[in-house]
N, C-alpha and C. Protein backbone atom coordinates (compact mmCIF):
# COMPACT_ATOMS: atom_id res chain seq x y z
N UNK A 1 12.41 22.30 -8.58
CA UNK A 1 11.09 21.83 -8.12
C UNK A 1 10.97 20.33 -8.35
N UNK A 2 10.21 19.75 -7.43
CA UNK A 2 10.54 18.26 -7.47
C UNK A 2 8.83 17.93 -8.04
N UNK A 3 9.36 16.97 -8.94
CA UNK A 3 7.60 16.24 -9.77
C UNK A 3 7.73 14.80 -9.08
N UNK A 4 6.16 14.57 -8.50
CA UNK A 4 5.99 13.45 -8.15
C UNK A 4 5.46 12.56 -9.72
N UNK A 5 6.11 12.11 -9.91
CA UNK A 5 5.55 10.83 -10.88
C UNK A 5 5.38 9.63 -10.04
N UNK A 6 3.85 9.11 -10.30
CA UNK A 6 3.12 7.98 -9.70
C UNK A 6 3.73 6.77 -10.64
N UNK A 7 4.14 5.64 -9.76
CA UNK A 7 4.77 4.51 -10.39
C UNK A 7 3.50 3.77 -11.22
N UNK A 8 4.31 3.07 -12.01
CA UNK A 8 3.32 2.14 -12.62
C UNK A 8 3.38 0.78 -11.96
N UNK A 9 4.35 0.13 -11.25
CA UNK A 9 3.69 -1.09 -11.24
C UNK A 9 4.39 -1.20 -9.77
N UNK A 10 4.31 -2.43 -9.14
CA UNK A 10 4.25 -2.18 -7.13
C UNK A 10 5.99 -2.30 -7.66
N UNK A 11 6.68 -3.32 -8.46
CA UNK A 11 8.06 -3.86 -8.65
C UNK A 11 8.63 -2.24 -8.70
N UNK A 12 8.27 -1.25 -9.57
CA UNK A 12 8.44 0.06 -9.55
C UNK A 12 8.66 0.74 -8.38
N UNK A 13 7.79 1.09 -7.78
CA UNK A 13 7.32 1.28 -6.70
C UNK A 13 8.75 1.73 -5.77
N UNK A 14 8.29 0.05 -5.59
CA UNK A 14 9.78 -0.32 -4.78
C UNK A 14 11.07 -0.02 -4.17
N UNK A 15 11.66 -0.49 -6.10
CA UNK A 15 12.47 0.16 -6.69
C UNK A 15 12.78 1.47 -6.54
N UNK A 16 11.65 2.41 -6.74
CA UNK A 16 12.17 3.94 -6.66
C UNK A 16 12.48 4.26 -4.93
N UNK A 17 11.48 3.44 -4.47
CA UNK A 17 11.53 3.75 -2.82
C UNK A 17 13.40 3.31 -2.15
N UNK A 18 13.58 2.45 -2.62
CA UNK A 18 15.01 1.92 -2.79
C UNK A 18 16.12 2.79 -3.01
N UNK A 19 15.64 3.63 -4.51
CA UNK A 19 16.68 4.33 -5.32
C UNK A 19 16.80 5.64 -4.09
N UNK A 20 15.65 6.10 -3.76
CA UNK A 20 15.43 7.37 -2.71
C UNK A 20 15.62 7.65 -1.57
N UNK A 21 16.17 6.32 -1.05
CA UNK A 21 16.17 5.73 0.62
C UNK A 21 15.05 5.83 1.36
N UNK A 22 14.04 5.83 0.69
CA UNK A 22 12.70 6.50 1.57
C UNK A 22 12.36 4.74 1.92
N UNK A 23 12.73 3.32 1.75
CA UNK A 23 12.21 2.24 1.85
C UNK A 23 11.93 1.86 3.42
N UNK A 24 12.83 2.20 3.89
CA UNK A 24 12.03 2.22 5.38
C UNK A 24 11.01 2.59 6.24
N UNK A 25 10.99 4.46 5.54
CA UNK A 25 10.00 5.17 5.81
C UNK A 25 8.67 4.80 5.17
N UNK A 26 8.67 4.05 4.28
CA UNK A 26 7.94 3.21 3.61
C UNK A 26 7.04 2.50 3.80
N UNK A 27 7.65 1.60 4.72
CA UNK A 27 7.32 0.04 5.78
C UNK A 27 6.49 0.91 7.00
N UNK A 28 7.52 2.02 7.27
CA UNK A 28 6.92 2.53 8.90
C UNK A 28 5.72 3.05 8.68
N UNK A 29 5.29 3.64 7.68
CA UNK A 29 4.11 4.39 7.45
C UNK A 29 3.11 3.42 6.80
N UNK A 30 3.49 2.50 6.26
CA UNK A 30 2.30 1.29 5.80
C UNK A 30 1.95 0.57 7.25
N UNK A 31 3.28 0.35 8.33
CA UNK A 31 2.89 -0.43 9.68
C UNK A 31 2.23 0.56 10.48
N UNK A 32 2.40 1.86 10.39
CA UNK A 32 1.65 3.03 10.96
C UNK A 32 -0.08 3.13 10.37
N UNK A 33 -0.07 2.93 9.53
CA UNK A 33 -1.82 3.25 8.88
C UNK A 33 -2.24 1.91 9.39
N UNK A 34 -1.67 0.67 9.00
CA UNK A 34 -2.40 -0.70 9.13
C UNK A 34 -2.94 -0.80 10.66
N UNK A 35 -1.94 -0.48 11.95
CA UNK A 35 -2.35 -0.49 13.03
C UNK A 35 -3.26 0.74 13.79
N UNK A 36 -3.39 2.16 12.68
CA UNK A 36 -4.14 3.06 13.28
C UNK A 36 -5.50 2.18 12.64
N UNK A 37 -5.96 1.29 11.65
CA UNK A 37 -7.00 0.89 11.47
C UNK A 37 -7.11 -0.26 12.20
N UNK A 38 -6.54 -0.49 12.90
CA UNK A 38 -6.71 -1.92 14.14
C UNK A 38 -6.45 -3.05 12.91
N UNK A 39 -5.92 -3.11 11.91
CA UNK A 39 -5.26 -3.91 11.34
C UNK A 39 -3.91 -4.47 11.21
N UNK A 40 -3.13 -4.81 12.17
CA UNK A 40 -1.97 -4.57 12.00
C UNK A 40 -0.91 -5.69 11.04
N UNK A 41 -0.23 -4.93 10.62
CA UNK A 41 0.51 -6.12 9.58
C UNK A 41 1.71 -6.35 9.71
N UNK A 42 2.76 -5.39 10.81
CA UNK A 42 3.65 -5.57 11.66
C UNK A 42 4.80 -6.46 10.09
N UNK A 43 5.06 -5.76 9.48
CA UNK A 43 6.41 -5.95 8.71
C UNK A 43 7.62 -5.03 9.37
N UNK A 44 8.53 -6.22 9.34
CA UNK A 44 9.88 -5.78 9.94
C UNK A 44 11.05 -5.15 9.11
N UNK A 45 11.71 -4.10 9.42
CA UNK A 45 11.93 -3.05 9.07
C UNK A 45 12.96 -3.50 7.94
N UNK A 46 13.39 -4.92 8.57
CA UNK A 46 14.45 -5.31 7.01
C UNK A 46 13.41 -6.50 5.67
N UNK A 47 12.43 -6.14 5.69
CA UNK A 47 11.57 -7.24 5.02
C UNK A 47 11.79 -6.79 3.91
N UNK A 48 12.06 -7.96 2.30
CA UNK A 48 12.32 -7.56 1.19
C UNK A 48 11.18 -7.40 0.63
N UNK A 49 11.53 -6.67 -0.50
CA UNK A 49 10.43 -6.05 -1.29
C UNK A 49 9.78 -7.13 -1.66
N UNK A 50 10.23 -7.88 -1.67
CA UNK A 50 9.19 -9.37 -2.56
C UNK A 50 8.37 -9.53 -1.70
N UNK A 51 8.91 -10.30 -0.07
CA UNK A 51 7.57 -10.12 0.70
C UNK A 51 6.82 -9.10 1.67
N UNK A 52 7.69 -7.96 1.24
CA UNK A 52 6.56 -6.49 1.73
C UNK A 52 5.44 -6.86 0.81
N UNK A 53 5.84 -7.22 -0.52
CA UNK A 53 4.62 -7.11 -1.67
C UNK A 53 3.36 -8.87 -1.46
N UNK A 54 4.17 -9.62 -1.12
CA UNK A 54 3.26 -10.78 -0.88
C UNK A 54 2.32 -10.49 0.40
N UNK A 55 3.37 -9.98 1.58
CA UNK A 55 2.23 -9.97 3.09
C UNK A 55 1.53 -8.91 2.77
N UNK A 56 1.78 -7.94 2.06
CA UNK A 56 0.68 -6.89 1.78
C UNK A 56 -0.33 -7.52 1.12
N UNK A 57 -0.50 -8.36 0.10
CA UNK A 57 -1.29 -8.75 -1.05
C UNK A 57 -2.14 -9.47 0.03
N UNK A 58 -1.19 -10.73 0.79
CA UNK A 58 -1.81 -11.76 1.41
C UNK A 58 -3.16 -10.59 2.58
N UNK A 59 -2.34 -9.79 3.32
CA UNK A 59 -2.89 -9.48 3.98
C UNK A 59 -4.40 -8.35 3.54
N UNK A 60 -4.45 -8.48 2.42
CA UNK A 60 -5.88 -7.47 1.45
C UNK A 60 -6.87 -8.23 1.22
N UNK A 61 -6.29 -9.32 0.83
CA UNK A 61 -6.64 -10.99 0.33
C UNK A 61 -7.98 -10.67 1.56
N UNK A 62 -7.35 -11.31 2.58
CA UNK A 62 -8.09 -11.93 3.73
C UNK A 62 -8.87 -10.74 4.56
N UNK A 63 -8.93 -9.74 4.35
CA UNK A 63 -9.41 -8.25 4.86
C UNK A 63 -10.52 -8.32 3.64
N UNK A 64 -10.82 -8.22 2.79
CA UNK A 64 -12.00 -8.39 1.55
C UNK A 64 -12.39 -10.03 1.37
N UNK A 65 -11.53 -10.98 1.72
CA UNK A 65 -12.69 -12.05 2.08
C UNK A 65 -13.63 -11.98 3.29
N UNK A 66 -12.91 -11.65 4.39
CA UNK A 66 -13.18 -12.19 5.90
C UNK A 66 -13.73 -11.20 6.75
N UNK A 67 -13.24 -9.89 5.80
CA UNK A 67 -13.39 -8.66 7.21
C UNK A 67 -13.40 -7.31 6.43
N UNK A 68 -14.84 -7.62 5.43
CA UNK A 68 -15.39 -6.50 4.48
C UNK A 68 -15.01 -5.05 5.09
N UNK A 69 -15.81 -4.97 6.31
CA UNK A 69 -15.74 -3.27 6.79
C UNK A 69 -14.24 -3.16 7.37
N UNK A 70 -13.53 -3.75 7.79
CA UNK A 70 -11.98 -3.31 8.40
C UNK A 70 -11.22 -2.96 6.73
N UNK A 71 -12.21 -3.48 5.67
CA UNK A 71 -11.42 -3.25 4.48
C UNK A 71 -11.17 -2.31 4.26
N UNK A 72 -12.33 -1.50 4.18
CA UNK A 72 -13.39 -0.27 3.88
C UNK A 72 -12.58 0.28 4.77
N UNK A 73 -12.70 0.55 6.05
CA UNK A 73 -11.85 1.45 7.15
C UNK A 73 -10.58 1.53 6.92
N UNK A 74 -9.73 0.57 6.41
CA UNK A 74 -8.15 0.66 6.28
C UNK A 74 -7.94 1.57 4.91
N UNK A 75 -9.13 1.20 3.83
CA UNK A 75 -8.79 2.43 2.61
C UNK A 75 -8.72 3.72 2.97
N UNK A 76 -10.37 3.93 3.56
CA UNK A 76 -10.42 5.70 4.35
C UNK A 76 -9.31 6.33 4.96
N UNK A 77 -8.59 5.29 5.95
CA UNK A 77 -7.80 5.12 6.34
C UNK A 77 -6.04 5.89 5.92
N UNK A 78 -5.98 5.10 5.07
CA UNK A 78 -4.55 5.14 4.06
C UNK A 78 -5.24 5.93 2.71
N UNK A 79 -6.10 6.12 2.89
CA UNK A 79 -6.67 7.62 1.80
C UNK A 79 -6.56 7.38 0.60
N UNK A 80 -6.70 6.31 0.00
CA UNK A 80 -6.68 5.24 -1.30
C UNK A 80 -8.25 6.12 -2.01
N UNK A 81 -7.95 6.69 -3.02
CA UNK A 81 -8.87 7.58 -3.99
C UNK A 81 -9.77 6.70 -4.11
N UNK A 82 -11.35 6.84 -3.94
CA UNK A 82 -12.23 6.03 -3.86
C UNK A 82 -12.87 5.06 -5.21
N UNK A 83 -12.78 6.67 -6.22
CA UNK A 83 -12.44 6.37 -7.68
C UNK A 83 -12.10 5.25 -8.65
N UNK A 84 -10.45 4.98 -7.53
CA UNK A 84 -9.68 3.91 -8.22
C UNK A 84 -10.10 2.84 -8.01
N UNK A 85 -10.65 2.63 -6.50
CA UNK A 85 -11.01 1.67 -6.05
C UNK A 85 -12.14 1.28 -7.09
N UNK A 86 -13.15 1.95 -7.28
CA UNK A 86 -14.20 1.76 -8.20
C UNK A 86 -14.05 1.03 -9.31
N UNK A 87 -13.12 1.58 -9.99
CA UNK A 87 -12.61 1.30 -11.50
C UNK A 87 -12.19 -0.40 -11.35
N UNK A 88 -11.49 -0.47 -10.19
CA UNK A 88 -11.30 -2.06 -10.45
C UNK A 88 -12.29 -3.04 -10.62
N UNK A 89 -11.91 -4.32 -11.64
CA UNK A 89 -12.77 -5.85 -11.91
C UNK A 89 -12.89 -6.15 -10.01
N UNK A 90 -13.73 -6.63 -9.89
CA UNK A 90 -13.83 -6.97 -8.28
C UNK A 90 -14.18 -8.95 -8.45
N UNK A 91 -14.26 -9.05 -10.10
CA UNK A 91 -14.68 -10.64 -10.58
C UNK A 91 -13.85 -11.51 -9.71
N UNK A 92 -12.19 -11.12 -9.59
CA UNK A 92 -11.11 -12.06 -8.96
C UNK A 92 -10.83 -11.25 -8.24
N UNK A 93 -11.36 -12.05 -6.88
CA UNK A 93 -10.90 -11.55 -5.98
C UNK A 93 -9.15 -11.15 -5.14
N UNK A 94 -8.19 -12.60 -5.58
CA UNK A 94 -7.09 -12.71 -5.90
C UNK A 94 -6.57 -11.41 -6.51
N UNK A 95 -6.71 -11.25 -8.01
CA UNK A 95 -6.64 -9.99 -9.14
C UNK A 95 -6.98 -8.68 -7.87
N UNK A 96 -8.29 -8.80 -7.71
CA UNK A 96 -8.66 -7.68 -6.78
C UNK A 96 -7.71 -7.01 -5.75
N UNK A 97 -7.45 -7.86 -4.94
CA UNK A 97 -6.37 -7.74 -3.72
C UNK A 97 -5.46 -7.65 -4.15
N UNK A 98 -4.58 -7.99 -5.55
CA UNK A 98 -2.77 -7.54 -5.85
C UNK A 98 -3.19 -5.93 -6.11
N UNK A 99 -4.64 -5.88 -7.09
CA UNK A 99 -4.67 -4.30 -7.84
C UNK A 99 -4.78 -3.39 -6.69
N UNK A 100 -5.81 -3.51 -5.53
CA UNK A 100 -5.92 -2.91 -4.19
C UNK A 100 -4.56 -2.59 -3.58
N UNK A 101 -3.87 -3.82 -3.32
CA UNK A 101 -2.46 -3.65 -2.70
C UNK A 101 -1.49 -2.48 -3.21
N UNK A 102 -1.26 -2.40 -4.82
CA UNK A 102 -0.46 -1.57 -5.25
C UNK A 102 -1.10 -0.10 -4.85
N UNK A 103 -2.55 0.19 -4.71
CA UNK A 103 -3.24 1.25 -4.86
C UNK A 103 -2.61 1.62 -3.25
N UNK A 104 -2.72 0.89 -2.26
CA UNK A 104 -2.24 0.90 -1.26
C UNK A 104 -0.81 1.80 -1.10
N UNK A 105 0.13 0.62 -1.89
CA UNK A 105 1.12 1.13 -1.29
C UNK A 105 1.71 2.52 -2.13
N UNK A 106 0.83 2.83 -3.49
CA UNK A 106 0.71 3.78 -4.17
C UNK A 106 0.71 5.21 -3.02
N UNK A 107 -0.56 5.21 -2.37
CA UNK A 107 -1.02 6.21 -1.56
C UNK A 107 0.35 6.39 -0.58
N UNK A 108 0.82 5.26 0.17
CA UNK A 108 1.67 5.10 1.30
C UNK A 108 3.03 5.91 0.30
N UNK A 109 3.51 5.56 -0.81
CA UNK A 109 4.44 5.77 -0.82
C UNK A 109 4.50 7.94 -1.39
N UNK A 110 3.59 8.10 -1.87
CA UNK A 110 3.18 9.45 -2.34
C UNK A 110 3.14 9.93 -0.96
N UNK A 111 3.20 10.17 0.51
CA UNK A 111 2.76 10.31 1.39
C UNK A 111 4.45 10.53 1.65
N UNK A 112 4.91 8.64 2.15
CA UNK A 112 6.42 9.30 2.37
C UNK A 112 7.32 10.42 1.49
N UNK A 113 6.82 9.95 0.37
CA UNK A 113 7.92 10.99 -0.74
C UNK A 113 7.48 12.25 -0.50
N UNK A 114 6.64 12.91 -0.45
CA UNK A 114 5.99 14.23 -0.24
C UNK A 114 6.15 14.61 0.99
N UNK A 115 6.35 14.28 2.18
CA UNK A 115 6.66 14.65 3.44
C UNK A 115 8.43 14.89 3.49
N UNK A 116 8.99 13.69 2.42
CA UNK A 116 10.60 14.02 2.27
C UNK A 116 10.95 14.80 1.65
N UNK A 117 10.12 15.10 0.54
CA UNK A 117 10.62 16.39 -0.20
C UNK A 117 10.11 17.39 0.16
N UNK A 118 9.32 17.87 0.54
CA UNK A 118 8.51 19.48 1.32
C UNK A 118 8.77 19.55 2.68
């Protein structure tokens, strides 16, 4: 029986997505949610983890400065526990958008791994 353990940090993340080969399926399903919310963030299928993790950040950044409700719609969206969202400092906005991002690709990657293993 396979246990999902939730990563701790996005570098994690990654990493395991890497170790699992699921890193593509990864990208496709984060470029799949971003454009079913008319957000699209169009990362290319060989993009490294460093800047999957920056254009993601960058791109949360400017979605909670600029474009409050597409924010809101892209969480519902990518099914980001509303909870967590709650729990975060919202003081730095910067801070805000890396902690959002991981929650992000948290959801995205529990999604691919669970569709690969079941």
């Amino acid at each position: 029986m396979y246990n999902f353990i939730a990563p701790i940090s996005t570098d994690n993340l990654l990493s395991e997505a890497e170790k699992e080969n699921l890193y593509a399926q990864l990208i496709e399903q984060i470029n799949k949610d971003f454009n079913f919310a008319n957000e699209p963030i169009d990362l290319p299928s060989n993009v490294t983890p460093e800047d999957l993790k920056s254009q993601l950040h960058e791109k949360i950044y400017r979605l909670i400065q600029y474009k409050f409700a597409e924010y809101l719609s892209l969480l519902y969206i990518v099914d980001v526990p509303e909870d967590q969202v709650k729990k975060l400092d919202g003081s730095d906005i910067m801070e805000l958008s890396q902690q959002v991002a991981f929650l992000v690709l948290k959801r995205e990657w529990m999604k691919v791994w669970f569709r690969n293993k079941f």
